[in-house]
C-alpha atoms as a PDB file:
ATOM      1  CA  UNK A   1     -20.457  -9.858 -72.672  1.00  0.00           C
ATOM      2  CA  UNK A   2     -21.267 -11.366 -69.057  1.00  0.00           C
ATOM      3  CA  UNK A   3     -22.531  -8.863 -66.295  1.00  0.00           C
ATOM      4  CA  UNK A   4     -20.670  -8.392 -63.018  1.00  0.00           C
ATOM      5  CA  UNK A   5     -22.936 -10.345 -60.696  1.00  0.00           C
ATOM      6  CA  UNK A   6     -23.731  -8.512 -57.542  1.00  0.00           C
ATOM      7  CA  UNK A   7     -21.990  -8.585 -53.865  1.00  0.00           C
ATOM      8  CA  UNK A   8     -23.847 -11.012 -51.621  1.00  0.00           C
ATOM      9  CA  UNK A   9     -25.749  -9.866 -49.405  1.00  0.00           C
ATOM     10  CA  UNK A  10     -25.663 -10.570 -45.400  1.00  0.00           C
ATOM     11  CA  UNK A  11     -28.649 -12.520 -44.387  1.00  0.00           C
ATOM     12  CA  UNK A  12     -30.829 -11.923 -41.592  1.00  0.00           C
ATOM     13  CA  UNK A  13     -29.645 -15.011 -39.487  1.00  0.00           C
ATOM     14  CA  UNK A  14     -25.513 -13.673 -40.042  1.00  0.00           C
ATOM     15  CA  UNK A  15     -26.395 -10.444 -38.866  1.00  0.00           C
ATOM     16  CA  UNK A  16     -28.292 -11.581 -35.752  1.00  0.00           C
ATOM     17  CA  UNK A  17     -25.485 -14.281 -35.105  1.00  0.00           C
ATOM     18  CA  UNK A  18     -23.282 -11.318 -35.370  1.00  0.00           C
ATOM     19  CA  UNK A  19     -25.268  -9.363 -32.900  1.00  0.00           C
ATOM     20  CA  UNK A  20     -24.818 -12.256 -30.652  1.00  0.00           C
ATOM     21  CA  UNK A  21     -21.848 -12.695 -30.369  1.00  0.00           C
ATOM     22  CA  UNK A  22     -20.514  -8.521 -29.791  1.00  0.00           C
ATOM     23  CA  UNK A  23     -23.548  -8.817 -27.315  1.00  0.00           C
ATOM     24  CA  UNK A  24     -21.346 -11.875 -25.714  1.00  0.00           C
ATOM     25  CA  UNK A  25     -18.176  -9.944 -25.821  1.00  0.00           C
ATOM     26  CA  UNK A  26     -19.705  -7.182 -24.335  1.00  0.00           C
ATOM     27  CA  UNK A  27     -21.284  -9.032 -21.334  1.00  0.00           C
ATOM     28  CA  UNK A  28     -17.801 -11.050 -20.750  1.00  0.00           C
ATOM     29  CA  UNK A  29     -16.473  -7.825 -20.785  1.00  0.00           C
ATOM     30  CA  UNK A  30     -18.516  -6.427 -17.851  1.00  0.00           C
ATOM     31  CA  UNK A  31     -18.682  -9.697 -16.102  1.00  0.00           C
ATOM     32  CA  UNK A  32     -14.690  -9.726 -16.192  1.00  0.00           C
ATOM     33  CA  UNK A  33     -14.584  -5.688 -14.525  1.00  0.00           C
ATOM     34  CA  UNK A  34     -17.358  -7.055 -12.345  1.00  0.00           C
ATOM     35  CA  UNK A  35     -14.714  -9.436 -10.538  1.00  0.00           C
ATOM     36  CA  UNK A  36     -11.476  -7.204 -10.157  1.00  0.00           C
ATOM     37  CA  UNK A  37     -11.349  -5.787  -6.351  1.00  0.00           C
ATOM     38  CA  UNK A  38     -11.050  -1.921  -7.570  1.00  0.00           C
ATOM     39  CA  UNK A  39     -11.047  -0.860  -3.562  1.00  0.00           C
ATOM     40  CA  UNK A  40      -7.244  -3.494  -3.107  1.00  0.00           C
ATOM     41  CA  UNK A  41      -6.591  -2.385  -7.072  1.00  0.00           C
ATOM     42  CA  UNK A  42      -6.356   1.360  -5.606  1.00  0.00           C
ATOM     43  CA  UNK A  43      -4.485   0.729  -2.316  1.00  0.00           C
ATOM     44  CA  UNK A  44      -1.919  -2.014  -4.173  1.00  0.00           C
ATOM     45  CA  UNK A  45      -1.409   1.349  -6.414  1.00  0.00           C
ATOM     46  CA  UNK A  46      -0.945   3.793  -3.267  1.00  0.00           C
ATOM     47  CA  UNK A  47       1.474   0.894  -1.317  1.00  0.00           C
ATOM     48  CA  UNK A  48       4.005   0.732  -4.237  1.00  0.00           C
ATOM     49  CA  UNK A  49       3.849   4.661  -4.907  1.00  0.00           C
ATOM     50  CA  UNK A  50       4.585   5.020  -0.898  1.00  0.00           C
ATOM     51  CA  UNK A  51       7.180   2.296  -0.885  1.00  0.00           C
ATOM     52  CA  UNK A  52       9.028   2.961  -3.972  1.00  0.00           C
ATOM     53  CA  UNK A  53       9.246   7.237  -2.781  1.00  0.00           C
ATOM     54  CA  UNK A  54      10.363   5.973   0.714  1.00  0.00           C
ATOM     55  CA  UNK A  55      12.912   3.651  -0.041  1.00  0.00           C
ATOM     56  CA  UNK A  56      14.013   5.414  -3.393  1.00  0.00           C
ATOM     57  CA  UNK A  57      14.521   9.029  -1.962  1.00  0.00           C
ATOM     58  CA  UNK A  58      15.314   7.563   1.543  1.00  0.00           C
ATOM     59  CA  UNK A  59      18.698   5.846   0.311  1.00  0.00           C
ATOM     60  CA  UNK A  60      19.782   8.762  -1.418  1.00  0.00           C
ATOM     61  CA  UNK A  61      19.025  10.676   1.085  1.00  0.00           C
ATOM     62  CA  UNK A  62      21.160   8.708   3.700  1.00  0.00           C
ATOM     63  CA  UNK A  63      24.035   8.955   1.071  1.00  0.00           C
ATOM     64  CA  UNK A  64      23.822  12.519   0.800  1.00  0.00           C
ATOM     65  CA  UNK A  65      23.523  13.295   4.330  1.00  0.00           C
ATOM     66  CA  UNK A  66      26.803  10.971   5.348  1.00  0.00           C
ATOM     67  CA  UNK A  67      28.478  12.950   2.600  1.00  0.00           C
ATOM     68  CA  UNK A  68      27.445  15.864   4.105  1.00  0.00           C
ATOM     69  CA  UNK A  69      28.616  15.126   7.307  1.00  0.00           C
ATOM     70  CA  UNK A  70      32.109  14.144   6.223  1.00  0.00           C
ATOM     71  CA  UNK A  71      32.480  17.129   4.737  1.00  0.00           C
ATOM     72  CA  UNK A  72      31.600  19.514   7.064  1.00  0.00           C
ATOM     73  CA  UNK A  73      31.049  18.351  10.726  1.00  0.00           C
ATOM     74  CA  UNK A  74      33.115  15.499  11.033  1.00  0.00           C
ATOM     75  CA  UNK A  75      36.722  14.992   9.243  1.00  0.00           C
ATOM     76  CA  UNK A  76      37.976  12.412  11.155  1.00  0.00           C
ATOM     77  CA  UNK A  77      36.770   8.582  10.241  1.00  0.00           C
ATOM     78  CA  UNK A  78      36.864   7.634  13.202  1.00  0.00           C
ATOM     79  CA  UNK A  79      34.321   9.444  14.573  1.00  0.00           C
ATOM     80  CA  UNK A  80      31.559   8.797  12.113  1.00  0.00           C
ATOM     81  CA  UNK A  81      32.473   5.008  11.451  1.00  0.00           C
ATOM     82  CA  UNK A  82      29.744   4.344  13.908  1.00  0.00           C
ATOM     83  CA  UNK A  83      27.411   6.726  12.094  1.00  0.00           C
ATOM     84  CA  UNK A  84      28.230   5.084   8.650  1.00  0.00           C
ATOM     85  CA  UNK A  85      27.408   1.762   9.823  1.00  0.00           C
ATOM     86  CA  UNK A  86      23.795   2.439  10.573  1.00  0.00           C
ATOM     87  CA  UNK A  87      23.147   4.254   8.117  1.00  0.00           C
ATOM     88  CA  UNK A  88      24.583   1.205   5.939  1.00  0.00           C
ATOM     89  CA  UNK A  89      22.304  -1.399   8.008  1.00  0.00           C
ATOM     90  CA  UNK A  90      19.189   1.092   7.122  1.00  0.00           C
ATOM     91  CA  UNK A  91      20.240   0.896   3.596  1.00  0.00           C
ATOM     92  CA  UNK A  92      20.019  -2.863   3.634  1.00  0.00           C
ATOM     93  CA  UNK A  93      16.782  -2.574   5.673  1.00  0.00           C
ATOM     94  CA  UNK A  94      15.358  -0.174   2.975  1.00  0.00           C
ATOM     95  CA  UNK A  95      15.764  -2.965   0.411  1.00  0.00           C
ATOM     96  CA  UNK A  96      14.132  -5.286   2.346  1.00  0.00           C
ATOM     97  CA  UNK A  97      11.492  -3.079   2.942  1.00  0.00           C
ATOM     98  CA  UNK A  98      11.259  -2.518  -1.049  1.00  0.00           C
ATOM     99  CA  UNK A  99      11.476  -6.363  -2.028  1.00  0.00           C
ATOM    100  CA  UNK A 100       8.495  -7.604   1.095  1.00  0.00           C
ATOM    101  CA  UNK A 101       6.110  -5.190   0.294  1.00  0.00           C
ATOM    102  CA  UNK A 102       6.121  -5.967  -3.691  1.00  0.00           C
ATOM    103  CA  UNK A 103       5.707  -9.289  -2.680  1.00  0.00           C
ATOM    104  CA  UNK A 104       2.810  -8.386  -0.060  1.00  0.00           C
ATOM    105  CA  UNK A 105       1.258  -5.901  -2.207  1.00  0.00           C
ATOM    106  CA  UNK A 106       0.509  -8.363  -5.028  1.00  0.00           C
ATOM    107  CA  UNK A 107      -0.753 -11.282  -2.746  1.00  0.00           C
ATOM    108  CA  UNK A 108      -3.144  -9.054  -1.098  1.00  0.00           C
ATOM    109  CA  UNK A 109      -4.627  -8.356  -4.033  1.00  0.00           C
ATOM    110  CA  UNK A 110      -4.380 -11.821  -4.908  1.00  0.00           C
ATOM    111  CA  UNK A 111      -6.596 -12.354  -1.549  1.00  0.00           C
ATOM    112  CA  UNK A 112      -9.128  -9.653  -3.046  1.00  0.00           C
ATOM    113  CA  UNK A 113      -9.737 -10.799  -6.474  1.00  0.00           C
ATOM    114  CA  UNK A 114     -10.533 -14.557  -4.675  1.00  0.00           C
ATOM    115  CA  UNK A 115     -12.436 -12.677  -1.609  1.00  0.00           C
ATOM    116  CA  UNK A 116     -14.339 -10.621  -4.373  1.00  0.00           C
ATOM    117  CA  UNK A 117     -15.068 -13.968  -6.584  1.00  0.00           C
ATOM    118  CA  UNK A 118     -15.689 -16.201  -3.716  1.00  0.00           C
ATOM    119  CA  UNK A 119     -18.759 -13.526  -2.331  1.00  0.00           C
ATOM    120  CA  UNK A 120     -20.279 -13.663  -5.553  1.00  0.00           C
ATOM    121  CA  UNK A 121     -20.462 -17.450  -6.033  1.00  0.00           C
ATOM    122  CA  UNK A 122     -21.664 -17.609  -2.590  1.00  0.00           C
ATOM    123  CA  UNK A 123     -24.762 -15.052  -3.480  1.00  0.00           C
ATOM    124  CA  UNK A 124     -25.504 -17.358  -6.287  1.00  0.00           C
ATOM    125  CA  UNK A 125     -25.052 -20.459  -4.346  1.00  0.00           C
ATOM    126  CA  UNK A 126     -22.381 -21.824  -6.311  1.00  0.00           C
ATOM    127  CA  UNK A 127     -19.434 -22.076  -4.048  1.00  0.00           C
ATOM    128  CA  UNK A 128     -18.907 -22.574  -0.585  1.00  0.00           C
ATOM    129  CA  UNK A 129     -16.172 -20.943   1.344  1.00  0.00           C
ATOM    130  CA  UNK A 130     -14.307 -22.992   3.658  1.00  0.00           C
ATOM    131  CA  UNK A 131     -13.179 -22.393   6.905  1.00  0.00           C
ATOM    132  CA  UNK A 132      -9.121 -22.358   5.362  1.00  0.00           C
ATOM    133  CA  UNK A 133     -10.077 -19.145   3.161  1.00  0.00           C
ATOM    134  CA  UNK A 134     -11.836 -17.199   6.081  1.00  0.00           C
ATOM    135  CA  UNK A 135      -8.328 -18.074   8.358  1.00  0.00           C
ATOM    136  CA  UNK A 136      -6.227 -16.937   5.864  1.00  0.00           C
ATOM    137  CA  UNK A 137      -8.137 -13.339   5.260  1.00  0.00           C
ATOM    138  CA  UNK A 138      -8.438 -12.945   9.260  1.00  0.00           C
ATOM    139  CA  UNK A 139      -4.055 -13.800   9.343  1.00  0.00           C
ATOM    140  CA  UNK A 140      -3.622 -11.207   6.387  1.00  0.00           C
ATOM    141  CA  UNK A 141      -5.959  -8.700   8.356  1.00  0.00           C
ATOM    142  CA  UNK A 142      -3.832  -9.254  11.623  1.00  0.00           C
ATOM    143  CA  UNK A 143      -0.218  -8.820   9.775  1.00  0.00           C
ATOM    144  CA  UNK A 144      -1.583  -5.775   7.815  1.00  0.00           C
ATOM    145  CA  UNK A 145      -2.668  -4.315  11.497  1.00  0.00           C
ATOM    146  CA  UNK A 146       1.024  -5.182  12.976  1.00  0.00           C
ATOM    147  CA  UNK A 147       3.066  -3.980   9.674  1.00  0.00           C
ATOM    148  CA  UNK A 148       0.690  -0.262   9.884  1.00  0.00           C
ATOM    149  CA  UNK A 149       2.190  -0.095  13.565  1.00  0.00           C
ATOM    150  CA  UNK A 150       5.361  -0.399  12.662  1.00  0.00           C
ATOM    151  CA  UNK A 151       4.893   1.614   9.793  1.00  0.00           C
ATOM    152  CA  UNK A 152       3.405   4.790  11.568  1.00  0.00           C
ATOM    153  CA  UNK A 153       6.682   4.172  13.933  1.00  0.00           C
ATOM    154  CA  UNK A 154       8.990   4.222  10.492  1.00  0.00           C
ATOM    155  CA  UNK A 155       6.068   7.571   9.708  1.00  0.00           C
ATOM    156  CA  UNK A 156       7.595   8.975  13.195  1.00  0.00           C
ATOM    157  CA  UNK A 157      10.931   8.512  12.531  1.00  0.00           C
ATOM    158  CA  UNK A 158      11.548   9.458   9.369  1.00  0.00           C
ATOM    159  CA  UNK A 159      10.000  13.254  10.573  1.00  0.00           C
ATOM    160  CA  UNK A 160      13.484  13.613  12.649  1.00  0.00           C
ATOM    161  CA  UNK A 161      15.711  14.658   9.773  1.00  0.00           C
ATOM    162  CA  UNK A 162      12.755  16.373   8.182  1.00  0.00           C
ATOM    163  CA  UNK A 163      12.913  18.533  11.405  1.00  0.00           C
ATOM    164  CA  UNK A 164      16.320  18.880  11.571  1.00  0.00           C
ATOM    165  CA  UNK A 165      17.280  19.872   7.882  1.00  0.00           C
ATOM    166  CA  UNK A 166      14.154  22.420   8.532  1.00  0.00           C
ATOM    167  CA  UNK A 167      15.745  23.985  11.309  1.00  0.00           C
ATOM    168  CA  UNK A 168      19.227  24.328   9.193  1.00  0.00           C
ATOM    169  CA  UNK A 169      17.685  25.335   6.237  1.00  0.00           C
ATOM    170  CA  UNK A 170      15.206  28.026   8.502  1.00  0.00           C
ATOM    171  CA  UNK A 171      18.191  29.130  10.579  1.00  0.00           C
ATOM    172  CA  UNK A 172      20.509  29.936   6.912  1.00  0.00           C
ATOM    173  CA  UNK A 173      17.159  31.485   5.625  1.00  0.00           C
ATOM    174  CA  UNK A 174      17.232  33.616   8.566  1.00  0.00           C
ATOM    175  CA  UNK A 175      21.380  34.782   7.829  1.00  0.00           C
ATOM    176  CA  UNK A 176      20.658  35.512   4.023  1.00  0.00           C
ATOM    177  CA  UNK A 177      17.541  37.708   4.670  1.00  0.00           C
ATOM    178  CA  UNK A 178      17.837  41.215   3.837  1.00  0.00           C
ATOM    179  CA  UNK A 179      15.508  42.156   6.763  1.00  0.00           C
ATOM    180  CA  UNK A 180      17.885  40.286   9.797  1.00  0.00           C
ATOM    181  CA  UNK A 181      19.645  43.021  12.097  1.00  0.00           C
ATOM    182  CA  UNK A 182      22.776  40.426  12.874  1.00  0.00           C
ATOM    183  CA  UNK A 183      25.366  41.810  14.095  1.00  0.00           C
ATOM    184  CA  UNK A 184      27.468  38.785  14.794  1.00  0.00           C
ATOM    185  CA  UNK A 185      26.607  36.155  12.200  1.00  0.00           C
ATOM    186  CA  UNK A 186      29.164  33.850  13.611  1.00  0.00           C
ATOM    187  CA  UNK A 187      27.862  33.347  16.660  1.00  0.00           C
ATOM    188  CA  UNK A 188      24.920  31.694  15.160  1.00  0.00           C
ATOM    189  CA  UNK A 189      25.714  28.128  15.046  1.00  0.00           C
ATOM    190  CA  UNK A 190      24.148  24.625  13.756  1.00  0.00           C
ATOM    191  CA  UNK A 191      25.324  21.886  16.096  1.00  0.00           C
ATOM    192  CA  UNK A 192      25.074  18.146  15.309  1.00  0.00           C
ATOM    193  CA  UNK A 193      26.727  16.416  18.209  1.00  0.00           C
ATOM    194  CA  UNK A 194      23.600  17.696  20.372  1.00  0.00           C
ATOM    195  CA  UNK A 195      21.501  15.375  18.377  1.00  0.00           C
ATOM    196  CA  UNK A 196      23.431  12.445  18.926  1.00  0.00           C
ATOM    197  CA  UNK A 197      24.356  11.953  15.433  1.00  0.00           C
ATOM    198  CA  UNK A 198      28.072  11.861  16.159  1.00  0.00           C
ATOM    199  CA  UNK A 199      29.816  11.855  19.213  1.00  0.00           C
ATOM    200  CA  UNK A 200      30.337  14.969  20.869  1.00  0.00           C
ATOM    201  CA  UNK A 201      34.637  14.532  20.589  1.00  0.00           C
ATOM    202  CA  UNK A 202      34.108  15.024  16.825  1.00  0.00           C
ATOM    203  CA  UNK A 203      35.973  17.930  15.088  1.00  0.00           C
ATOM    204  CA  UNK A 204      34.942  20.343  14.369  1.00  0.00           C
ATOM    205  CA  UNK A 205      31.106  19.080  15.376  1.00  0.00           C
ATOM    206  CA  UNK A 206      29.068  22.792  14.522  1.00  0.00           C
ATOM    207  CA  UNK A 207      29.361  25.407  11.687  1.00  0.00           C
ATOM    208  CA  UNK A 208      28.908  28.885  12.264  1.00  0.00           C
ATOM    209  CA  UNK A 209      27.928  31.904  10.333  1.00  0.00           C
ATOM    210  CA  UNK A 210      29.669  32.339   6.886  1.00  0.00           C
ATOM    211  CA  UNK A 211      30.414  28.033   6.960  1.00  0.00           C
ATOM    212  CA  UNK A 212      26.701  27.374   8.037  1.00  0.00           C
ATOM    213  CA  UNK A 213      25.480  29.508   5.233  1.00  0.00           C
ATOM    214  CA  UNK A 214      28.329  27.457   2.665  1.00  0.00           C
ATOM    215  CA  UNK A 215      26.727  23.882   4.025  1.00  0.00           C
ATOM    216  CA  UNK A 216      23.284  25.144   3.161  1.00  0.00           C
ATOM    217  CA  UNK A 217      24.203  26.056  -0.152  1.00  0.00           C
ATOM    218  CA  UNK A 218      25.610  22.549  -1.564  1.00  0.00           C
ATOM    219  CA  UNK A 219      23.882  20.048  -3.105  1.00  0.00           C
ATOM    220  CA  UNK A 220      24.503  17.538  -0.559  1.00  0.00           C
ATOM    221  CA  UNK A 221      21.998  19.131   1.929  1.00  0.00           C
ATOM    222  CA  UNK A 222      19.838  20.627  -0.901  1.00  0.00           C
ATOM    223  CA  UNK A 223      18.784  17.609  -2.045  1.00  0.00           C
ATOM    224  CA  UNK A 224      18.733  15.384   1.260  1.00  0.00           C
ATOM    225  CA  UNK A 225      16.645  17.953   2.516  1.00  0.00           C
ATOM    226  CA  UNK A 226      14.055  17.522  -0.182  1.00  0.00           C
ATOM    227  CA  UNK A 227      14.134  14.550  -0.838  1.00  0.00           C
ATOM    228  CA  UNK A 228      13.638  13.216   3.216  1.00  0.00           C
ATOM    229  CA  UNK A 229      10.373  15.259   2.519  1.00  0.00           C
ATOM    230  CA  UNK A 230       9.346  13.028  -0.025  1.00  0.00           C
ATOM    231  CA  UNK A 231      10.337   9.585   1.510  1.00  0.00           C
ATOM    232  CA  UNK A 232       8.040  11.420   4.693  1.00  0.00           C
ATOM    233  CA  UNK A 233       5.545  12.155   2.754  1.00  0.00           C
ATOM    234  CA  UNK A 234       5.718   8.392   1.266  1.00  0.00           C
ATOM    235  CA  UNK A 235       5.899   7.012   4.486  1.00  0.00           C
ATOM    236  CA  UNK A 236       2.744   8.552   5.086  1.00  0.00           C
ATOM    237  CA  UNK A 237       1.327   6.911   1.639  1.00  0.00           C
ATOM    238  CA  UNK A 238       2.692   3.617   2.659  1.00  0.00           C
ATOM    239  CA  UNK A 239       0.505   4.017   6.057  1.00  0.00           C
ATOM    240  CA  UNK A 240      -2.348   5.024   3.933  1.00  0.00           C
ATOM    241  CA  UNK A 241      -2.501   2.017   1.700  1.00  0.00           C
ATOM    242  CA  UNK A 242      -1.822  -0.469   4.902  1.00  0.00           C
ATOM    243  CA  UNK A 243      -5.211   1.373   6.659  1.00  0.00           C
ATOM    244  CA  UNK A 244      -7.037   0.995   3.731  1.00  0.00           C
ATOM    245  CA  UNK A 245      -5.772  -2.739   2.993  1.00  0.00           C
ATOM    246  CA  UNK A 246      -7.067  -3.021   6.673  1.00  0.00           C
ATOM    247  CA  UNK A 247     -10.362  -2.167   6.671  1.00  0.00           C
ATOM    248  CA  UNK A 248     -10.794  -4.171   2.697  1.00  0.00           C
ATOM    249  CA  UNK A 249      -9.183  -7.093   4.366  1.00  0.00           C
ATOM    250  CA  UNK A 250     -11.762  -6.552   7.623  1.00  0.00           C
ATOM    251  CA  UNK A 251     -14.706  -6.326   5.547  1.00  0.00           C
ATOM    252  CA  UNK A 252     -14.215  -9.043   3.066  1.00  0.00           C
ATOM    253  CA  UNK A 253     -14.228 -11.012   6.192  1.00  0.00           C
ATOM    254  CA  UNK A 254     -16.980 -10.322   7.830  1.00  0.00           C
ATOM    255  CA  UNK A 255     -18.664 -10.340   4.299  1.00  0.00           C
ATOM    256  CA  UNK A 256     -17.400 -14.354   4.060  1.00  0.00           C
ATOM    257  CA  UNK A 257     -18.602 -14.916   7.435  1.00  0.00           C
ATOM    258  CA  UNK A 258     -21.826 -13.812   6.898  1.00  0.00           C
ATOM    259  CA  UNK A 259     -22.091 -15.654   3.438  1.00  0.00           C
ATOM    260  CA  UNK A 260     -21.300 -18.335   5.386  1.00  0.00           C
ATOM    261  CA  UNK A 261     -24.253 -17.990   8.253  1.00  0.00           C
ATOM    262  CA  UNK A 262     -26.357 -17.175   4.949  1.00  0.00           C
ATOM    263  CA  UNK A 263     -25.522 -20.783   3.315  1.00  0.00           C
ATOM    264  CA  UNK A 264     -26.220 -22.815   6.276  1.00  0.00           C
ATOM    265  CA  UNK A 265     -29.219 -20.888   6.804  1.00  0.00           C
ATOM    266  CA  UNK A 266     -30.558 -21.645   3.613  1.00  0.00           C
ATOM    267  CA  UNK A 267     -29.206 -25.468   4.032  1.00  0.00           C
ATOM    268  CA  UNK A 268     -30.974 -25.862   7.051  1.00  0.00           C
ATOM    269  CA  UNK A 269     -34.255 -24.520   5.519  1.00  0.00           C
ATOM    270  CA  UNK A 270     -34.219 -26.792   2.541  1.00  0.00           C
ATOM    271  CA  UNK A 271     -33.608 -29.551   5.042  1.00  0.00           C
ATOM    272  CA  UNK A 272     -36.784 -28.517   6.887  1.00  0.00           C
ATOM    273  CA  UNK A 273     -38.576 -27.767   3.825  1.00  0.00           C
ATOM    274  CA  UNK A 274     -37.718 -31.397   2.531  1.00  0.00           C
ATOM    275  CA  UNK A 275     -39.016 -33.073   5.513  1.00  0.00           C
ATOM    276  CA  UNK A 276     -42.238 -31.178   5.810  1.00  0.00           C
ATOM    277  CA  UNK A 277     -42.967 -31.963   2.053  1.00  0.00           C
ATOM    278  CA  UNK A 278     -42.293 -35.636   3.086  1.00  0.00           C
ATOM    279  CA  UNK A 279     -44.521 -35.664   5.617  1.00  0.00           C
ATOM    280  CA  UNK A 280     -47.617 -34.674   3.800  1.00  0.00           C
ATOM    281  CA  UNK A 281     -46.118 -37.041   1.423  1.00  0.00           C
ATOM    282  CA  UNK A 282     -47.040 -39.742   3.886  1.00  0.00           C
ATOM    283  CA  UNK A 283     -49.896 -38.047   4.960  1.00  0.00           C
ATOM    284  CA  UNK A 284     -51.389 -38.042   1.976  1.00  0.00           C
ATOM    285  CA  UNK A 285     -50.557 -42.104   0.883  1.00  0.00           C
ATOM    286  CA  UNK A 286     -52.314 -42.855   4.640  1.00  0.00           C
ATOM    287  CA  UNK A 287     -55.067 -41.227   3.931  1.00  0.00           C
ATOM    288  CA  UNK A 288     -55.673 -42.554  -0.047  1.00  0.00           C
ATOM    289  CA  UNK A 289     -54.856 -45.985   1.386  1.00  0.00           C
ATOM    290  CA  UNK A 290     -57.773 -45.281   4.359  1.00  0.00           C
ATOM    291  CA  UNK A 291     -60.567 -44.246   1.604  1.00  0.00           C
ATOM    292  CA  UNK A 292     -59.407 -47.527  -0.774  1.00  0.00           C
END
């Protein structure tokens, strides 16, 4: 009867090859986090949490708060068509807010991954950054600066209805509480028309008392209300990530321009070094050649 013969063994060399190559993985591993830009990573994250809150809540919101007004301050058509129509062309705007900054968002971290490369390779002398990659990091810097203006004016003006559902929602609070002395609810009064939201011919334009406390309790303004706090408050995130794209964007360039000074630095000393080296060359074949 033959005997089982016995598993083989891993040699030495397998075992060491194996090492190898896990200690390979492992340094292609770190080499890979190495490269990713984690500071553009982090504000690509914050602009498309701020952009999708604004835009998302911000068209419902307008929805809600043209239903709202329908219902309540304005009955005739006529008077709100103009109303309806800009809060349409805002709608629109909102999805062409939504589509650019995707867009944006992923080429500016496009611009960091090559910004964080390129700065490498140029520490280890292996690349050269040309004059087209530094102009198109200072043109992303200068449209990130004018889109954070215009973004800290969208900031400002998206507090208004914050401002004005708070005063509604303060002034019902106010009506309900068991501590207010008011003896004639009615004549407290939310009025629209003095914002200039629709025209001041509207019917019936206000709501008093027992109506104003009916408005506050629908859905309609329940949910507009909260959820214009949350496209403010990503408005504000959106303004964030555009400040802190900024100042990425404004130091990768001044870290390629100085790269830059650094490589023709270094050029121009080898150049010196070459021809100093060639003239003790020569130096030294005049003065064999004097001695022969």
């Amino acid at each position: 009867m033959e005997g089982t013969k016995p598993a083989p063994e891993s040699t030495a060399e397998e075992s060491q090859e194996e090492g190898q190559e896990s200690r390979g993985c492992f340094e292609c591993c770190i080499k890979c986090l190495g490269g990713v830009p984690y500071a553009s990573l982090v504000a690509t994250i914050l602009c498309f949490s701020g952009v999708a809150l604004f835009c998302g809540c911000g068209h419902v919101a307008l929805t809600g708060t043209l239903t709202m007004l329908e219902n309540h301050f304005s009955k005739k058509t006529t008077d709100h068509a103009t109303l309806a129509l800009v809060i349409q062309i805002f709608q629109y705007i909102i999805y062409g807010i939504a589509s650019f900054f995707f867009v944006y968002a992923i080429v500016l971290l496009a611009e960091g991954f090559y910004t964080t490369s390129a700065i490498k390779k140029e520490l280890q002398s292996d690349f050269k950054t040309t004059a087209c990659g530094r102009c198109i990091t200072a043109f992303f810097m200068f449209l990130t600066y004018i889109l954070a203006l215009i973004f800290l004016a969208i900031f400002g003006f998206t507090a208004i209805p914050v401002f004005l559902f708070f005063n509604m929602w303060t002034t019902c609070s106010a009506m309900k509480s068991p501590l207010a002395n008011i003896t004639a609810p009615d004549s407290i009064c939310m009025d629209v028309r003095q914002y200039g939201i629709i025209p001041w011919n509207a019917t019936p334009g206000k709501a008093c008392g027992a109506a104003l406390g009916e408005i506050c309790d629908t859905s309609e303004f329940y949910l507009s209300y909260h959820l214009y706090i949350v496209a403010f408050a990503g408005a504000g995130a959106t303004l964030i990530a555009l400040i802190h794209y900024l100042m990425i964007l404004g130091a990768n360039w001044a870290y390629l321009k100085s790269a830059v000074t650094t490589h023709d630095y270094q050029d121009i000393k080898t150049k010196d070094d070459q021809d100093v080296e060639a003239e003790a060359r020569a130096k030294d074949g005049q003065n064999s050649s004097s001695y022969s």
